[in-house]
Structures are given as C-alpha cells and as structure tokens.
N, C-alpha and C. Protein backbone atom coordinates (compact mmCIF):
# COMPACT_ATOMS: atom_id res chain seq x y z
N UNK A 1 0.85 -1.19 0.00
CA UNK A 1 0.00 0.00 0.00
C UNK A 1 0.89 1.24 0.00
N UNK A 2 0.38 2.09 -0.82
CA UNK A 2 1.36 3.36 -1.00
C UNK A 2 0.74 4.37 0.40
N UNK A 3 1.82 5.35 0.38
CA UNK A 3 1.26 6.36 1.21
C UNK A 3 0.70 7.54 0.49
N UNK A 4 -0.29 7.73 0.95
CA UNK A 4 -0.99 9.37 0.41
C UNK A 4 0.43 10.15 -0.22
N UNK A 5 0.21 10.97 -0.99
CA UNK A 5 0.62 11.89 -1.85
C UNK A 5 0.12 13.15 -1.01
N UNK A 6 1.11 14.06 -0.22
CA UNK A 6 0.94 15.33 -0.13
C UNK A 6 0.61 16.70 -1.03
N UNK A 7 -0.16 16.89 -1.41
CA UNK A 7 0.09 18.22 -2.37
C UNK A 7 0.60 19.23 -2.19
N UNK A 8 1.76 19.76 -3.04
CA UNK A 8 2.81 20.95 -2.75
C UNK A 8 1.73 22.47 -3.81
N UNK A 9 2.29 23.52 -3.65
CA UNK A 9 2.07 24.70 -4.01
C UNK A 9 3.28 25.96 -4.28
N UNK A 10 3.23 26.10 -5.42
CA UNK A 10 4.74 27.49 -5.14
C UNK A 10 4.28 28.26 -4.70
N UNK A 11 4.69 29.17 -3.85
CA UNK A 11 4.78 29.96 -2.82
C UNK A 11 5.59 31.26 -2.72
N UNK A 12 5.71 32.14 -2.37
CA UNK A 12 6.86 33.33 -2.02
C UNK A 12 6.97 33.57 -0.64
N UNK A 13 8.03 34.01 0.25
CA UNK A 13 8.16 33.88 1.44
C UNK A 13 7.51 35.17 1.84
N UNK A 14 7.16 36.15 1.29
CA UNK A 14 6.69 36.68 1.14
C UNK A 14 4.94 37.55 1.26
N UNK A 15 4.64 36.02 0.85
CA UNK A 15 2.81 36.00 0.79
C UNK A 15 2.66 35.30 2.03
N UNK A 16 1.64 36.33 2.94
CA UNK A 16 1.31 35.99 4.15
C UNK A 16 -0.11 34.78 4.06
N UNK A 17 -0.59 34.46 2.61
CA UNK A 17 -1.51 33.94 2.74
C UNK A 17 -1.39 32.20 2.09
N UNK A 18 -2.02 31.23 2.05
CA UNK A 18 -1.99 30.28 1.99
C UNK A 18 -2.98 29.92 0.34
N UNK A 19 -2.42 29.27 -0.35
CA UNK A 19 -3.15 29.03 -1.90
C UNK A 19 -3.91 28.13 -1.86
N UNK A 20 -3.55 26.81 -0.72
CA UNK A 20 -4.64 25.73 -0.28
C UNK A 20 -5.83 26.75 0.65
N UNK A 21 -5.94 27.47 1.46
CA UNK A 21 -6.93 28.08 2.17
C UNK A 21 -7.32 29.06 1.85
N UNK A 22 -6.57 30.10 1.29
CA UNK A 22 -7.02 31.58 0.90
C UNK A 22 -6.52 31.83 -0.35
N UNK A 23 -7.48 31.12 -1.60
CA UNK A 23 -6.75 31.09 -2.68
C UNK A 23 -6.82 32.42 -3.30
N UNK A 24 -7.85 33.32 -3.12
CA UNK A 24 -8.12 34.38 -3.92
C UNK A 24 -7.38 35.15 -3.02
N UNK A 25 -7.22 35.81 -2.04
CA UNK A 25 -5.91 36.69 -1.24
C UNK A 25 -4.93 36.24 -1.70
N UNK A 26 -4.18 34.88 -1.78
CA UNK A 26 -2.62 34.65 -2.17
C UNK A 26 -2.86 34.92 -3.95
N UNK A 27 -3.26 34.76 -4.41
CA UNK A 27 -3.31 35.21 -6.04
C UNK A 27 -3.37 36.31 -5.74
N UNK A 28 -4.50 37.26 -5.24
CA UNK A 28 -4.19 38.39 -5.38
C UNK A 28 -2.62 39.12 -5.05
N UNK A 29 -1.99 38.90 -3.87
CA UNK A 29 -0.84 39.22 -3.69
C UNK A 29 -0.19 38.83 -4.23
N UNK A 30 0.20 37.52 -5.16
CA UNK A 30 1.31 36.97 -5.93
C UNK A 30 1.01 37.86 -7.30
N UNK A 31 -0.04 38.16 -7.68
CA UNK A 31 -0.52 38.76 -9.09
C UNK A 31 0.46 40.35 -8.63
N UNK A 32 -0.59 41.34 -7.54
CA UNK A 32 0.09 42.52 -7.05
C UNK A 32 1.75 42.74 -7.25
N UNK A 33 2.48 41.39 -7.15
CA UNK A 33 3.87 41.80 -6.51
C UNK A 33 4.22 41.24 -7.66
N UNK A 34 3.77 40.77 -8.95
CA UNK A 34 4.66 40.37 -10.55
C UNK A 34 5.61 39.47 -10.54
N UNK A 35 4.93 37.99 -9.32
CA UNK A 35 5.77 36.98 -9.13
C UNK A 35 4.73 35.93 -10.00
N UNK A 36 3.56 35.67 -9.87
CA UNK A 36 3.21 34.88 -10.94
C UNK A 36 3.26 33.41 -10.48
N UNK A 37 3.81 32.90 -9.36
CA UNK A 37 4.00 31.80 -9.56
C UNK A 37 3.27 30.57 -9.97
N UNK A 38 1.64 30.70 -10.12
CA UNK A 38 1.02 30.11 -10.72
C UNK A 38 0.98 29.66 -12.20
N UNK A 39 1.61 30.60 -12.59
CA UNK A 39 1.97 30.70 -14.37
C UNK A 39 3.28 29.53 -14.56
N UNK A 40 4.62 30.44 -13.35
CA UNK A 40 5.72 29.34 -13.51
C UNK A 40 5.82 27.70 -13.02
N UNK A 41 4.98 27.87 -11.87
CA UNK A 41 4.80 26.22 -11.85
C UNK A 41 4.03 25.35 -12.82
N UNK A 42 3.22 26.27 -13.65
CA UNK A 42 2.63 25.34 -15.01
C UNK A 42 3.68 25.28 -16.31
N UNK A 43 4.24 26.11 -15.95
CA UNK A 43 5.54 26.07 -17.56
C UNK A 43 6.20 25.26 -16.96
N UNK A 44 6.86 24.76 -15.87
CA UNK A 44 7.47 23.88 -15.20
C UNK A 44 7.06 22.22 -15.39
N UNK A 45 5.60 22.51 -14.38
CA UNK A 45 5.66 20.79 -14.18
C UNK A 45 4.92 20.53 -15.54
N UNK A 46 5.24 19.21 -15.77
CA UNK A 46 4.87 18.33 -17.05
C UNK A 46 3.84 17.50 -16.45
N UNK A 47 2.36 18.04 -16.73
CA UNK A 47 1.37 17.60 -16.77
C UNK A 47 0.79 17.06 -18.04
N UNK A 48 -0.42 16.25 -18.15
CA UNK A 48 -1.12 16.20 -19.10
C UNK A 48 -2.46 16.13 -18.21
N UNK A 49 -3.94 15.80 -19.19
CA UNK A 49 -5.04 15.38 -18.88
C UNK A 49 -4.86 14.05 -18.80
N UNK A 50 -4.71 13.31 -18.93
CA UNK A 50 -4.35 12.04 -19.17
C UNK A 50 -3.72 11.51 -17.96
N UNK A 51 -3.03 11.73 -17.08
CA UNK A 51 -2.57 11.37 -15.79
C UNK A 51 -3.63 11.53 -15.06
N UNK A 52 -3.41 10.53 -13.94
CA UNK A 52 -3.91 10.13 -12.62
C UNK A 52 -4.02 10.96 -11.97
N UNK A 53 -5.18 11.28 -10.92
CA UNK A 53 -4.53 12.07 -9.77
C UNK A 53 -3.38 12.22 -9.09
N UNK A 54 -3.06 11.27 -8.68
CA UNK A 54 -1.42 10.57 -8.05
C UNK A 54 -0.67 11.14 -8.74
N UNK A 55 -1.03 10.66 -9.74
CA UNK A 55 0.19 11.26 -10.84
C UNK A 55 0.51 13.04 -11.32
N UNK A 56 -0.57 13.28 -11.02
CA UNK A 56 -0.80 14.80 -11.82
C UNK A 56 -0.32 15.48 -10.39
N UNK A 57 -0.43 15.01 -8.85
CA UNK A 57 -0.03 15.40 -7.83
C UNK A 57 1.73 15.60 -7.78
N UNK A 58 2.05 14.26 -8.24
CA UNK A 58 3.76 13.80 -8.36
C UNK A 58 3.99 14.73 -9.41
N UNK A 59 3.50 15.14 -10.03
CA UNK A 59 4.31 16.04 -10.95
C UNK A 59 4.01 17.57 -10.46
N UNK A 60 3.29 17.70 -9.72
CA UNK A 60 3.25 19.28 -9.63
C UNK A 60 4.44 19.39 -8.28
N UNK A 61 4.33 18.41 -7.40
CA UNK A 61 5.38 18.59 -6.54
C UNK A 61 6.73 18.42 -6.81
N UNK A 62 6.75 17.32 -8.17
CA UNK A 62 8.28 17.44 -8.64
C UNK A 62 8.67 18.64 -9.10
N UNK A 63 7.79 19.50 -9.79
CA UNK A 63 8.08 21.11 -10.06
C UNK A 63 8.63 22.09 -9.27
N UNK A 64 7.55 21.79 -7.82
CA UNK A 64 7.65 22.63 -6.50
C UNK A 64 9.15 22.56 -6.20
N UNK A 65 9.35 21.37 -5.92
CA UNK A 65 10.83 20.94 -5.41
C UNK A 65 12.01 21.37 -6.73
N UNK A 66 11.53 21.53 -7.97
CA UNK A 66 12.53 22.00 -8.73
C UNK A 66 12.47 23.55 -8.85
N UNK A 67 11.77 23.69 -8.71
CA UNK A 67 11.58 25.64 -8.56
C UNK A 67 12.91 26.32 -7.46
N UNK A 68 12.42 25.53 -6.19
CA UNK A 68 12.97 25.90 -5.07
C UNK A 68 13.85 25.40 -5.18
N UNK A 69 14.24 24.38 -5.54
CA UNK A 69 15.79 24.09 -5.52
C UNK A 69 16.77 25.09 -6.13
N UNK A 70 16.00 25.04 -7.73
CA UNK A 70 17.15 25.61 -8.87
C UNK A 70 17.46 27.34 -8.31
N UNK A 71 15.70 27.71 -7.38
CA UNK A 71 16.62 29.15 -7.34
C UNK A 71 17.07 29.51 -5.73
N UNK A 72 17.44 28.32 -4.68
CA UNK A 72 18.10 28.39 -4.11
C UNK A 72 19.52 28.83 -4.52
N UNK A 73 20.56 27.94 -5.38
CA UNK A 73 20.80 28.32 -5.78
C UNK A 73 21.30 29.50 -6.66
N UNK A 74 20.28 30.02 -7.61
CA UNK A 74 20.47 30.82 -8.66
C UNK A 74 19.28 31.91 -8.07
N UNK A 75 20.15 33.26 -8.02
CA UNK A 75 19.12 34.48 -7.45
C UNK A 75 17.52 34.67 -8.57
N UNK A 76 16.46 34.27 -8.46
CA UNK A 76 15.46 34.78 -9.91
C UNK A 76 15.66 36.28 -9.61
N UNK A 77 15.59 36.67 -10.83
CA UNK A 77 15.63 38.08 -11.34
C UNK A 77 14.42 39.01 -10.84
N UNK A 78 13.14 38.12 -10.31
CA UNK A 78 11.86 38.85 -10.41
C UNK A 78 11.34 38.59 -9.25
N UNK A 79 12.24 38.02 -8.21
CA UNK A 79 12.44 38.47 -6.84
C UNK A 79 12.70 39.30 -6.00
N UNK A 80 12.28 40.40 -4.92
CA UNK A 80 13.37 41.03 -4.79
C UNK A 80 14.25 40.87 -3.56
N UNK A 81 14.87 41.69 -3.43
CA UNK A 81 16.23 40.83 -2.12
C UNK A 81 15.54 40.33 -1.62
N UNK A 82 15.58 39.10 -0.64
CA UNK A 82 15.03 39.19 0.51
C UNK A 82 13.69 37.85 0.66
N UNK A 83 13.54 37.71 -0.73
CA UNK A 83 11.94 37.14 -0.84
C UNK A 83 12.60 35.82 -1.41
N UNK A 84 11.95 35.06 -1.57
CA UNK A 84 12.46 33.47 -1.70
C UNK A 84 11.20 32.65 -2.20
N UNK A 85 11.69 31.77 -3.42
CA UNK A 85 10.19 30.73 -3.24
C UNK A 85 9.67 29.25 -2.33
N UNK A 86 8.99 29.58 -1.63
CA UNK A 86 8.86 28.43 -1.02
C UNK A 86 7.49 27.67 -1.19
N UNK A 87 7.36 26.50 -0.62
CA UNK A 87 6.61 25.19 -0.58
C UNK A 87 5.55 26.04 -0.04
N UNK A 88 4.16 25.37 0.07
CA UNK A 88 2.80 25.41 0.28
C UNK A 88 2.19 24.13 0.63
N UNK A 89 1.81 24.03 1.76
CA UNK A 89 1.68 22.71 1.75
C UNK A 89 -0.79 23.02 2.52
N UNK A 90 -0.99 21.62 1.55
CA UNK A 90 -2.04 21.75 2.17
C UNK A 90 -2.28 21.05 3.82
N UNK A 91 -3.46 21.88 4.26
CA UNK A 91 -3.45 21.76 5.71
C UNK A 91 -4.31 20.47 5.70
C-alpha cells in the first residue's frame, strides 16, 4: 500500500496567505507583486489530462521541489532581495 501523496504549491516567502486556504488573497498578492508563480509552476511541471490524480499530484510537486531548488541556488531576477520561493503545503 502506498502512502498518500501530499500536495505541494509554489509559494513566495513573502505572501502571508496560503493558496490551499485563501486562494483568492494569495493570487491576489502573488498577481500585485509580478511573481506569478502560478503561471511558472505550469511552464514547469509536465502535466497532461491524461494522468492520474497521483500522478498529476507527483508532478506538480516534482516542479515545486525544482523551482525551489534551482533558485536556491540561482538568485530569480523577479524576486526582490530578501523574498524566496517556497513550498505550500495543504493543511
């Protein structure tokens, strides 16, 4: 038996609000501040219609985790000092 699949969310350290609970406040503030991350985690993860739930879950979190990794790393440009992308996790 597998274990549940957590669902991840990109995030900014930034946004005081939650995309699993307060989806229309955290869009609004991610839209306000020209971070978008809803846009970049879809150019990212490799979805189709055609996948599973499970599956369509595993890929949005493999994104999450590649977002945050690559710009640990590497400063994004459309950050500003200080702000960082992070995980979202549902409650």
């Amino acid at each position: 038996m597998s274990a549940e699949i957590k669902p991840m969310l990109l995030t900014t350290s930034d946004n005081p609000f939650n995309p699993f609970t307060q989806p229309i406040d955290w869009q609004s503030f991610d839209n306000e501040h020209g971070y978008h991350c809803t846009e970049y985690l879809a150019r990212v993860a490799f979805t189709s219609p055609y996948l599973t739930d499970e599956e369509y879950t595993k890929a949005v979190n493999e994104a999450v985790l590649s977002i945050v990794e690559f710009n640990s790393r590497f400063k994004d440009p459309i950050l500003p000092e200080g702000v960082s992308y992070e995980i979202a996790f549902e409650n």
